[in-house]
PDB file of N, CA and C in Angstrom:
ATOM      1  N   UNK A   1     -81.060 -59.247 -53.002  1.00  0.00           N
ATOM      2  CA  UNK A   1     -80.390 -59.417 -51.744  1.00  0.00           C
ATOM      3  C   UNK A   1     -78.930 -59.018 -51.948  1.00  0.00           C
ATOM      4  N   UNK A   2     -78.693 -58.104 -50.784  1.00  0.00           N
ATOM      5  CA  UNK A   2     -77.006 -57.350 -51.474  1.00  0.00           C
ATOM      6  C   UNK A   2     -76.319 -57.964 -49.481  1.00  0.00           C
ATOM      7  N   UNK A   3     -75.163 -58.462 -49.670  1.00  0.00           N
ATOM      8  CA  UNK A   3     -74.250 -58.622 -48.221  1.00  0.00           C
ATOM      9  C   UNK A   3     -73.576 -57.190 -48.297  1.00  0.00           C
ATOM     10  N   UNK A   4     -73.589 -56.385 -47.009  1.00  0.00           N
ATOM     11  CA  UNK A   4     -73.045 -55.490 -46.592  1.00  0.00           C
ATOM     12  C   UNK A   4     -72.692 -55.005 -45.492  1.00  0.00           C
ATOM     13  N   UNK A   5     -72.387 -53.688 -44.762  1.00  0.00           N
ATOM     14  CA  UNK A   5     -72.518 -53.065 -44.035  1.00  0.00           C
ATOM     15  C   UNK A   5     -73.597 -52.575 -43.346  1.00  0.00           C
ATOM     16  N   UNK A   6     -74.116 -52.710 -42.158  1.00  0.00           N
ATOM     17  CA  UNK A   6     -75.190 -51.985 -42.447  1.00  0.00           C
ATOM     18  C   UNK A   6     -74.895 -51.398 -40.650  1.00  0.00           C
ATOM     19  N   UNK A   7     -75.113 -49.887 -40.721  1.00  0.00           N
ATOM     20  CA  UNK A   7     -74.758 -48.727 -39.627  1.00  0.00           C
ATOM     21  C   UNK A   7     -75.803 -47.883 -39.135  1.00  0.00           C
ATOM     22  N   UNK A   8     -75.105 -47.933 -37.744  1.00  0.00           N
ATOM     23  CA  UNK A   8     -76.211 -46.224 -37.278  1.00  0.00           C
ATOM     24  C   UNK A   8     -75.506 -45.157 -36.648  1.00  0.00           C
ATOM     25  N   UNK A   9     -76.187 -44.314 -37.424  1.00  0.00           N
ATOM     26  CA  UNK A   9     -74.801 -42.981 -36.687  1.00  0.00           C
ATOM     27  C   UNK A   9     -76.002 -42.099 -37.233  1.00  0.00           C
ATOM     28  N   UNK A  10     -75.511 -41.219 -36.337  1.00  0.00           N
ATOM     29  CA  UNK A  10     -76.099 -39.674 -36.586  1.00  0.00           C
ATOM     30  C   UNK A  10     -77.651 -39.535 -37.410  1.00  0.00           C
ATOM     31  N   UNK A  11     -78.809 -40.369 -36.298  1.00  0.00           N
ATOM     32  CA  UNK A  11     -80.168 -40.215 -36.612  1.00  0.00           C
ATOM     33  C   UNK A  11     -80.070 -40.922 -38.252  1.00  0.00           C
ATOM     34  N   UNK A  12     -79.662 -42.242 -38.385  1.00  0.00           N
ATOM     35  CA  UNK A  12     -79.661 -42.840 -39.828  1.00  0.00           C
ATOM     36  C   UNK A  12     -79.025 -43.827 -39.515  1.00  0.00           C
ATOM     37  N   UNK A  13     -79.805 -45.019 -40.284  1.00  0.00           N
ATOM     38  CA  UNK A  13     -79.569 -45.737 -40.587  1.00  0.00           C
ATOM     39  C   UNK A  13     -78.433 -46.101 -41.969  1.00  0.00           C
ATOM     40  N   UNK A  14     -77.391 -46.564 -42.149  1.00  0.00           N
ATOM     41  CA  UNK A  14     -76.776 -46.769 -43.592  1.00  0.00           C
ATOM     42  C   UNK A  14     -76.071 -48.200 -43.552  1.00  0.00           C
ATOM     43  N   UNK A  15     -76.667 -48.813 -45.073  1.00  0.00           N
ATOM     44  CA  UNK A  15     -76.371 -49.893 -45.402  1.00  0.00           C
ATOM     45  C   UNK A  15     -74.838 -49.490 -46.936  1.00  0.00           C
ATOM     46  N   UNK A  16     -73.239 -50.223 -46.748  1.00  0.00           N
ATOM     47  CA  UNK A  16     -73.159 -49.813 -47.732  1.00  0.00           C
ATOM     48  C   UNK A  16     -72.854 -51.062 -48.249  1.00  0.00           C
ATOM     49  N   UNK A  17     -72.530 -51.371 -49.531  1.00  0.00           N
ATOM     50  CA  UNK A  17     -71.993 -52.597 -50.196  1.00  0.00           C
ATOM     51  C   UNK A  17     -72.029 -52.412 -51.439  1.00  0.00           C
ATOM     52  N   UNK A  18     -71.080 -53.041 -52.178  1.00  0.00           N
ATOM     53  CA  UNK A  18     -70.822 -52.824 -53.792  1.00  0.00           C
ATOM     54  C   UNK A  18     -70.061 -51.366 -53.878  1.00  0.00           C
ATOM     55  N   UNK A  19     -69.817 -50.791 -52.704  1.00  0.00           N
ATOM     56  CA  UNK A  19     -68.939 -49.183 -53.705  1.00  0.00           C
ATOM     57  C   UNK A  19     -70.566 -48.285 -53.323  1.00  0.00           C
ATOM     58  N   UNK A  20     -71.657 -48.945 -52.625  1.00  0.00           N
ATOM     59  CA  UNK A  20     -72.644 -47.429 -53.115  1.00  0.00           C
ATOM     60  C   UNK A  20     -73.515 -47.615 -51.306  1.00  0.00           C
ATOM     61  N   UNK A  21     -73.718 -46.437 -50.581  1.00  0.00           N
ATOM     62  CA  UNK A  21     -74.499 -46.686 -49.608  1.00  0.00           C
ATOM     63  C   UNK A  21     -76.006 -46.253 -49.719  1.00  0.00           C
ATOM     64  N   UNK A  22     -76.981 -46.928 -48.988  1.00  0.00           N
ATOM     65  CA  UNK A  22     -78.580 -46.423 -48.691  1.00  0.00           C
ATOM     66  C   UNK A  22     -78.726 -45.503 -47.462  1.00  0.00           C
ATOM     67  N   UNK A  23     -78.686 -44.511 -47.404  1.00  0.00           N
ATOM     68  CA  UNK A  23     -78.911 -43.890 -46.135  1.00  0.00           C
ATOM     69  C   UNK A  23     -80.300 -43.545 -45.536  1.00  0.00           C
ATOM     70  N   UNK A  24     -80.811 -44.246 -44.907  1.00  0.00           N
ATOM     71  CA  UNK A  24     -82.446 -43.883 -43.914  1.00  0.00           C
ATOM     72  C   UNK A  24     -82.163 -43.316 -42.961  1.00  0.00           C
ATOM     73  N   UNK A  25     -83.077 -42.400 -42.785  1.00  0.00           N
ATOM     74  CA  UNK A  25     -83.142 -40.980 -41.573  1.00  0.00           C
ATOM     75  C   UNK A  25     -84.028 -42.352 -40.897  1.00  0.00           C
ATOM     76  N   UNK A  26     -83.822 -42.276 -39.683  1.00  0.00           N
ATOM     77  CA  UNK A  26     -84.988 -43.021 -38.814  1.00  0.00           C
ATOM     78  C   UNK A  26     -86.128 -42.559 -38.199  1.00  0.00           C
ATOM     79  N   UNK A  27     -86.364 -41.042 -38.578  1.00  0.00           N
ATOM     80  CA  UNK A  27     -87.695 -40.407 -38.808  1.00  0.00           C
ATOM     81  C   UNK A  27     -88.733 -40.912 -39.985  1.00  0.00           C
ATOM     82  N   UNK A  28     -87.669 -41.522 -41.043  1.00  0.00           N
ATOM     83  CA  UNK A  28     -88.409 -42.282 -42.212  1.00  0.00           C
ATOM     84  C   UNK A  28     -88.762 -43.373 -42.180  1.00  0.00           C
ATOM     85  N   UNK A  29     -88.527 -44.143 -40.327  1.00  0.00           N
ATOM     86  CA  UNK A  29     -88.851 -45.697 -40.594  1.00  0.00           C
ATOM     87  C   UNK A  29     -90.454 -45.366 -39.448  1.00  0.00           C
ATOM     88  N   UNK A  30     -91.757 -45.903 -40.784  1.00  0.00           N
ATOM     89  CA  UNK A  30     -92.573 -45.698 -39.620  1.00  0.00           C
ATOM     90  C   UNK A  30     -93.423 -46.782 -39.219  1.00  0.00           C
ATOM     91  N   UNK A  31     -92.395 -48.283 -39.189  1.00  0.00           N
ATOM     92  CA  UNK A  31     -92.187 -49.537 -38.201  1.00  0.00           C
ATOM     93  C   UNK A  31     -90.989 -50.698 -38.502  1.00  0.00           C
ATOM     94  N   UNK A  32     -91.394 -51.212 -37.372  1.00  0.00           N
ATOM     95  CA  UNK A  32     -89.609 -52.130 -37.135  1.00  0.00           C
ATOM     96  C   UNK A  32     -89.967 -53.362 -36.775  1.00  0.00           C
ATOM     97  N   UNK A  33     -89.544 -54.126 -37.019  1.00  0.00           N
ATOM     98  CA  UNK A  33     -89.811 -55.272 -36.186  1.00  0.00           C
ATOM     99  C   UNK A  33     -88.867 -56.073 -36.518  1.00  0.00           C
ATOM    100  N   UNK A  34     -89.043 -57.262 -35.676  1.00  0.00           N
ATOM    101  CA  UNK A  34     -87.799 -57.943 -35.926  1.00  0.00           C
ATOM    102  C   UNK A  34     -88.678 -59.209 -36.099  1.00  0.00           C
ATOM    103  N   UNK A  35     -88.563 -60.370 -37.167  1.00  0.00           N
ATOM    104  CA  UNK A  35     -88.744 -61.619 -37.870  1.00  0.00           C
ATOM    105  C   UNK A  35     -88.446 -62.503 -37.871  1.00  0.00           C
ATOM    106  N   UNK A  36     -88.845 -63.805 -37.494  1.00  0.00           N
ATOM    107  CA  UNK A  36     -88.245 -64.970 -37.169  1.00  0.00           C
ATOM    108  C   UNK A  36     -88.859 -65.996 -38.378  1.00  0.00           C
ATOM    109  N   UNK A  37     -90.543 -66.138 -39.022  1.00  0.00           N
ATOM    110  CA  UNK A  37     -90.793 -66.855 -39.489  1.00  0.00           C
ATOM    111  C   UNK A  37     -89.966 -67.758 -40.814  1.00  0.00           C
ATOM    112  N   UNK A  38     -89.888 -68.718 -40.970  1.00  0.00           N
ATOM    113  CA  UNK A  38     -89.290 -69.471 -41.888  1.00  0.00           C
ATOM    114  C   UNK A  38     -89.549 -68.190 -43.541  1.00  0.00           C
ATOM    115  N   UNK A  39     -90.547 -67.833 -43.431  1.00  0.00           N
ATOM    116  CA  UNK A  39     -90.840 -67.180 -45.141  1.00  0.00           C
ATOM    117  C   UNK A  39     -90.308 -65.766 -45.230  1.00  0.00           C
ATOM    118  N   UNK A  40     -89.386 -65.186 -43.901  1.00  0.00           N
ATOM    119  CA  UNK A  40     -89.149 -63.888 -43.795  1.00  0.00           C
ATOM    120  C   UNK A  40     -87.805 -63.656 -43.621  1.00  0.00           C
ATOM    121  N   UNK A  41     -87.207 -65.321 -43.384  1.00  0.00           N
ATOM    122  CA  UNK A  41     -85.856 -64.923 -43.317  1.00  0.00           C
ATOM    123  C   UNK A  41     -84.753 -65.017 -44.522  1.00  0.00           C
ATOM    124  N   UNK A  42     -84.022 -64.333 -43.701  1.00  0.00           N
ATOM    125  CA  UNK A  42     -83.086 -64.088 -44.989  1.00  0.00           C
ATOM    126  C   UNK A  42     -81.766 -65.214 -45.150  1.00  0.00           C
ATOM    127  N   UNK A  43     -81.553 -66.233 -46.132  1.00  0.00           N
ATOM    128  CA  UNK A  43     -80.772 -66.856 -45.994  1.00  0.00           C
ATOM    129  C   UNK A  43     -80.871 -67.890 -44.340  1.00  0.00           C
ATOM    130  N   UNK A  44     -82.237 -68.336 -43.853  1.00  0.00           N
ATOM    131  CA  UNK A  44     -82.083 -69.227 -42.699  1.00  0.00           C
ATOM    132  C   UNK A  44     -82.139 -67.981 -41.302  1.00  0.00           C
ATOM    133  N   UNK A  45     -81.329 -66.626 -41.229  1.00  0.00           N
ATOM    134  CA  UNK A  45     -81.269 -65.187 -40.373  1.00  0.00           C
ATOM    135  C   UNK A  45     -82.460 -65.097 -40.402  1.00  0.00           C
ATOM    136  N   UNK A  46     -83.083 -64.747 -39.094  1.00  0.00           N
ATOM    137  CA  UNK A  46     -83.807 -63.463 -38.693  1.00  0.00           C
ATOM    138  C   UNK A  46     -83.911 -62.275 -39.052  1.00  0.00           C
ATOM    139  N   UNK A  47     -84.161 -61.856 -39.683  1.00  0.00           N
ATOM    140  CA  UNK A  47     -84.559 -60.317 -39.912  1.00  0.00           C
ATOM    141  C   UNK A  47     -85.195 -58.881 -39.302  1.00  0.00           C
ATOM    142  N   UNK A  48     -84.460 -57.871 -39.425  1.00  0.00           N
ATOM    143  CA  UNK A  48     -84.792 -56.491 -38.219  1.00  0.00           C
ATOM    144  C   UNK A  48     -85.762 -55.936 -39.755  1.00  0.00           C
ATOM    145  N   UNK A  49     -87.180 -56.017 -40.149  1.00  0.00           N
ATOM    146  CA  UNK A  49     -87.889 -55.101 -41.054  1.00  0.00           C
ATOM    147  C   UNK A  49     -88.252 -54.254 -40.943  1.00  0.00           C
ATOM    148  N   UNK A  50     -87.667 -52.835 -41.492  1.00  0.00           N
ATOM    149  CA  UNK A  50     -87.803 -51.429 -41.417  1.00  0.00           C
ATOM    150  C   UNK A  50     -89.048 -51.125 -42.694  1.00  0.00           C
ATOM    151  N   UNK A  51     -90.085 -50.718 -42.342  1.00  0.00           N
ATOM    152  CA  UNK A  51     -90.864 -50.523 -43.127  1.00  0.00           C
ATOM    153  C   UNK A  51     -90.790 -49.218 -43.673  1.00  0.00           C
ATOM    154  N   UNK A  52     -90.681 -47.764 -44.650  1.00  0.00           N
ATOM    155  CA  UNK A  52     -90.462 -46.799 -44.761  1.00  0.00           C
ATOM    156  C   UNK A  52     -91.543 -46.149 -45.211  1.00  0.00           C
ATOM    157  N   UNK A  53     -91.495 -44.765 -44.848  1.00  0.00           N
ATOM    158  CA  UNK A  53     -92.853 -44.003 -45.497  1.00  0.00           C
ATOM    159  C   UNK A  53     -92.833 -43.844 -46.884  1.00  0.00           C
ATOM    160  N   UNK A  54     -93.792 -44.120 -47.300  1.00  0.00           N
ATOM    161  CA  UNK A  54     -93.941 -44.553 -48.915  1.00  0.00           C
ATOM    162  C   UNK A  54     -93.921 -45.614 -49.091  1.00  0.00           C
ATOM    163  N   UNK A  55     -93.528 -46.190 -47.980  1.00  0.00           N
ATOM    164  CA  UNK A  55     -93.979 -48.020 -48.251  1.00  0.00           C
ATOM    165  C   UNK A  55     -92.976 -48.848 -48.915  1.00  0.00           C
ATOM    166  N   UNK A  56     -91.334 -48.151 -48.903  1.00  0.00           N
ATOM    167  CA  UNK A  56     -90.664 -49.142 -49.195  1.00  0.00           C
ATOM    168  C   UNK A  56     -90.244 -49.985 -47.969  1.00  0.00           C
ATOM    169  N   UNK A  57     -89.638 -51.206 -48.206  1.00  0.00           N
ATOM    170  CA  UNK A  57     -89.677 -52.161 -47.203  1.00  0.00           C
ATOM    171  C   UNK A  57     -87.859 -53.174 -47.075  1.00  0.00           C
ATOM    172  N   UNK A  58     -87.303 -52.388 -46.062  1.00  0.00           N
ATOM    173  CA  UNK A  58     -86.145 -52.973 -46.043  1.00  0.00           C
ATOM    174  C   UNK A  58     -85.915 -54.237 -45.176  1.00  0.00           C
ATOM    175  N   UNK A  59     -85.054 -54.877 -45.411  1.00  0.00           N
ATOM    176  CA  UNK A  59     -85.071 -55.936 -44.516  1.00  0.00           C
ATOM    177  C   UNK A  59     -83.387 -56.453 -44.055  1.00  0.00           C
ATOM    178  N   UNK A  60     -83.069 -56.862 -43.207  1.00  0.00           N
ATOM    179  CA  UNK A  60     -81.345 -56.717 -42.679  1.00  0.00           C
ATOM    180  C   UNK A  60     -81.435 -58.015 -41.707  1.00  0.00           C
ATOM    181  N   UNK A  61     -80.454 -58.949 -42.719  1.00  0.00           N
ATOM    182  CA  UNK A  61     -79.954 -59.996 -41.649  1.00  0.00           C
ATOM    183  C   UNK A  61     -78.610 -59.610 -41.183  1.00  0.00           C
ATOM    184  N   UNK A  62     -78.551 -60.313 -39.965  1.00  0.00           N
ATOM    185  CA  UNK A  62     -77.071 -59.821 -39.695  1.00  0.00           C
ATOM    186  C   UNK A  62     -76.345 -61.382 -38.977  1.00  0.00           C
ATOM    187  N   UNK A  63     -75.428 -60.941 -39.400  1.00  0.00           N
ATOM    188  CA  UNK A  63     -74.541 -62.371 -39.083  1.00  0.00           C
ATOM    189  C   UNK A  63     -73.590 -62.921 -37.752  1.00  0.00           C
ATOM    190  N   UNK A  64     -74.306 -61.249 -36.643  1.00  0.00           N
ATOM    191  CA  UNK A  64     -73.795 -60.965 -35.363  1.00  0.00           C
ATOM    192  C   UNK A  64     -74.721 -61.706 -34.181  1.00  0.00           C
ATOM    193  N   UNK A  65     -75.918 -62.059 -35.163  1.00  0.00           N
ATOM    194  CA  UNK A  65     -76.933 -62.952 -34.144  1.00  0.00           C
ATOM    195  C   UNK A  65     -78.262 -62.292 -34.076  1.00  0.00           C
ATOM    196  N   UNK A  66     -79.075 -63.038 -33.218  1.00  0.00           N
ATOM    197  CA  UNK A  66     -80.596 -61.904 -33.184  1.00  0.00           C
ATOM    198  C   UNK A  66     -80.384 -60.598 -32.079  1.00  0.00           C
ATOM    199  N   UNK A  67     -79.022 -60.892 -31.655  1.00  0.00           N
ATOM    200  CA  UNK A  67     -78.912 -59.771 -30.866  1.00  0.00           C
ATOM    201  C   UNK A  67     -79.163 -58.424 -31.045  1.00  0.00           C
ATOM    202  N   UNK A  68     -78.188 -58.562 -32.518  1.00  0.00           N
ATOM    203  CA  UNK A  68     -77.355 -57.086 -32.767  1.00  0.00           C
ATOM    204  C   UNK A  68     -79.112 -56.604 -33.488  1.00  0.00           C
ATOM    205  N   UNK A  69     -79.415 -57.421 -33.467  1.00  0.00           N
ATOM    206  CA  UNK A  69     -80.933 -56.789 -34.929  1.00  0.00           C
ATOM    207  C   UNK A  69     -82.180 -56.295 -33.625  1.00  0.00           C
ATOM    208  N   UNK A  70     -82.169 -56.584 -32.242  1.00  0.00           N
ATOM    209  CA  UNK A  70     -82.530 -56.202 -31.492  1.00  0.00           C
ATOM    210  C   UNK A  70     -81.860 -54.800 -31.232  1.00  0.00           C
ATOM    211  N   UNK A  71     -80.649 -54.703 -31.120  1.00  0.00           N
ATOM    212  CA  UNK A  71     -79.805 -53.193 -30.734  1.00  0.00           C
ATOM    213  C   UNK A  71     -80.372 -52.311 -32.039  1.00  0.00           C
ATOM    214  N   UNK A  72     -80.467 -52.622 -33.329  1.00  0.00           N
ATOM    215  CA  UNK A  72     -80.945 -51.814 -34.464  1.00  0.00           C
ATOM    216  C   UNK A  72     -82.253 -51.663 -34.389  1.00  0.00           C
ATOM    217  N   UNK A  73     -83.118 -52.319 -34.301  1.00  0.00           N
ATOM    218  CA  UNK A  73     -84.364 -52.176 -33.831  1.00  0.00           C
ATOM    219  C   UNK A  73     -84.534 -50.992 -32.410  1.00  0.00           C
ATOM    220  N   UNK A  74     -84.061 -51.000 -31.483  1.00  0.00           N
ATOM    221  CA  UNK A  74     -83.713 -50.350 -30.430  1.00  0.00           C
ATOM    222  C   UNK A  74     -83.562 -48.818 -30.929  1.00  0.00           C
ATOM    223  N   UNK A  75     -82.808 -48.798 -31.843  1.00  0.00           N
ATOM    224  CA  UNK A  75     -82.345 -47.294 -32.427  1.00  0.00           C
ATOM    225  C   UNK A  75     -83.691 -46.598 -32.897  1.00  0.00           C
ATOM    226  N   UNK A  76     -84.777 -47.589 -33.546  1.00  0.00           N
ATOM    227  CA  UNK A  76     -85.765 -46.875 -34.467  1.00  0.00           C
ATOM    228  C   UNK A  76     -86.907 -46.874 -33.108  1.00  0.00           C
ATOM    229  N   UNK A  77     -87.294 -47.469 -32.500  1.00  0.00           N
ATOM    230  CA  UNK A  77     -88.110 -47.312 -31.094  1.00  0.00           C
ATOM    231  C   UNK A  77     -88.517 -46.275 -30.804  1.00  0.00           C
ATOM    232  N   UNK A  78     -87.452 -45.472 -30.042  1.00  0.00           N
ATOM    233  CA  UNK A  78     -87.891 -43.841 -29.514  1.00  0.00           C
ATOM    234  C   UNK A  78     -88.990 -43.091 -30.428  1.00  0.00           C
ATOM    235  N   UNK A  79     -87.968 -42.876 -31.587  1.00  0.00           N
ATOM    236  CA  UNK A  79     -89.249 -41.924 -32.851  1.00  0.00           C
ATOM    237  C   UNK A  79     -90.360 -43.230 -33.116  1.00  0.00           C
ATOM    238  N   UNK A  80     -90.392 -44.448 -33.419  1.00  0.00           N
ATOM    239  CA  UNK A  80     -92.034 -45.015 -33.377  1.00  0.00           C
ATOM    240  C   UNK A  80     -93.054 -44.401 -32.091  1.00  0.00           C
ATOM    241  N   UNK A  81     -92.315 -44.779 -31.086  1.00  0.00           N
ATOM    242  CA  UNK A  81     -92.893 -44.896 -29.623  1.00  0.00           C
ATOM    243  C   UNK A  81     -93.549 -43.114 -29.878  1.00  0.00           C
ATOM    244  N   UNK A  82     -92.719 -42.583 -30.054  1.00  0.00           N
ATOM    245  CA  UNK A  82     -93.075 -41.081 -29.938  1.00  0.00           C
ATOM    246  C   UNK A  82     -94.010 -40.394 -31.243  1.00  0.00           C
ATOM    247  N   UNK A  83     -94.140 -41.220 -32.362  1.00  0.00           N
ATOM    248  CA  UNK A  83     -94.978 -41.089 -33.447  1.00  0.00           C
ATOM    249  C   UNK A  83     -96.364 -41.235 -32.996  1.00  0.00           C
ATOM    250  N   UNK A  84     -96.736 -42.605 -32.079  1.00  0.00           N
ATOM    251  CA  UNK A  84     -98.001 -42.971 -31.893  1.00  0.00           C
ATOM    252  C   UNK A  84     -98.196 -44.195 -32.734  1.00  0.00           C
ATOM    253  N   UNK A  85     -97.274 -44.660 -33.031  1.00  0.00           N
ATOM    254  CA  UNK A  85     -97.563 -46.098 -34.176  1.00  0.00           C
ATOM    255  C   UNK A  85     -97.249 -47.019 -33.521  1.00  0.00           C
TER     256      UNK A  85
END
């Protein structure tokens, strides 16, 4: 578990923290959801889970509320919706 930044700009997702960023194309997230159960959250947070092709599995609390993880979720939508997944 790393506290950071975490952004959307220009078709990507980027988390940075420690000096180093993760950058996800959001063509690479192929599902999203957002998490409430007690065993999924992060630190007590809700969680926005970006699942990635190849099956890695990110997960982003944010400390702006369940709002803002709804607006990030929002970003990856269009390309799911338009994938067929």
């Amino acid at each position: 578990m790393v506290a950071g930044v975490f952004e959307v700009a220009d078709g990507r997702f980027a988390l940075s923290a420690r000096g180093r960023t993760l950058e996800i194309p959001v063509d690479s997230v192929v599902d999203a959801r957002i998490e409430r159960s007690v065993g999924e959250r992060l630190r007590g947070l809700p969680v926005l889970r970006l699942v990635l092709a190849g099956g890695l599995d990110v997960r982003v609390a944010s400390l702006a509320g369940a709002g803002s993880l709804h607006d990030l979720a929002g970003f990856a939508a269009p390309h799911l919706l338009g994938s067929g997944t």
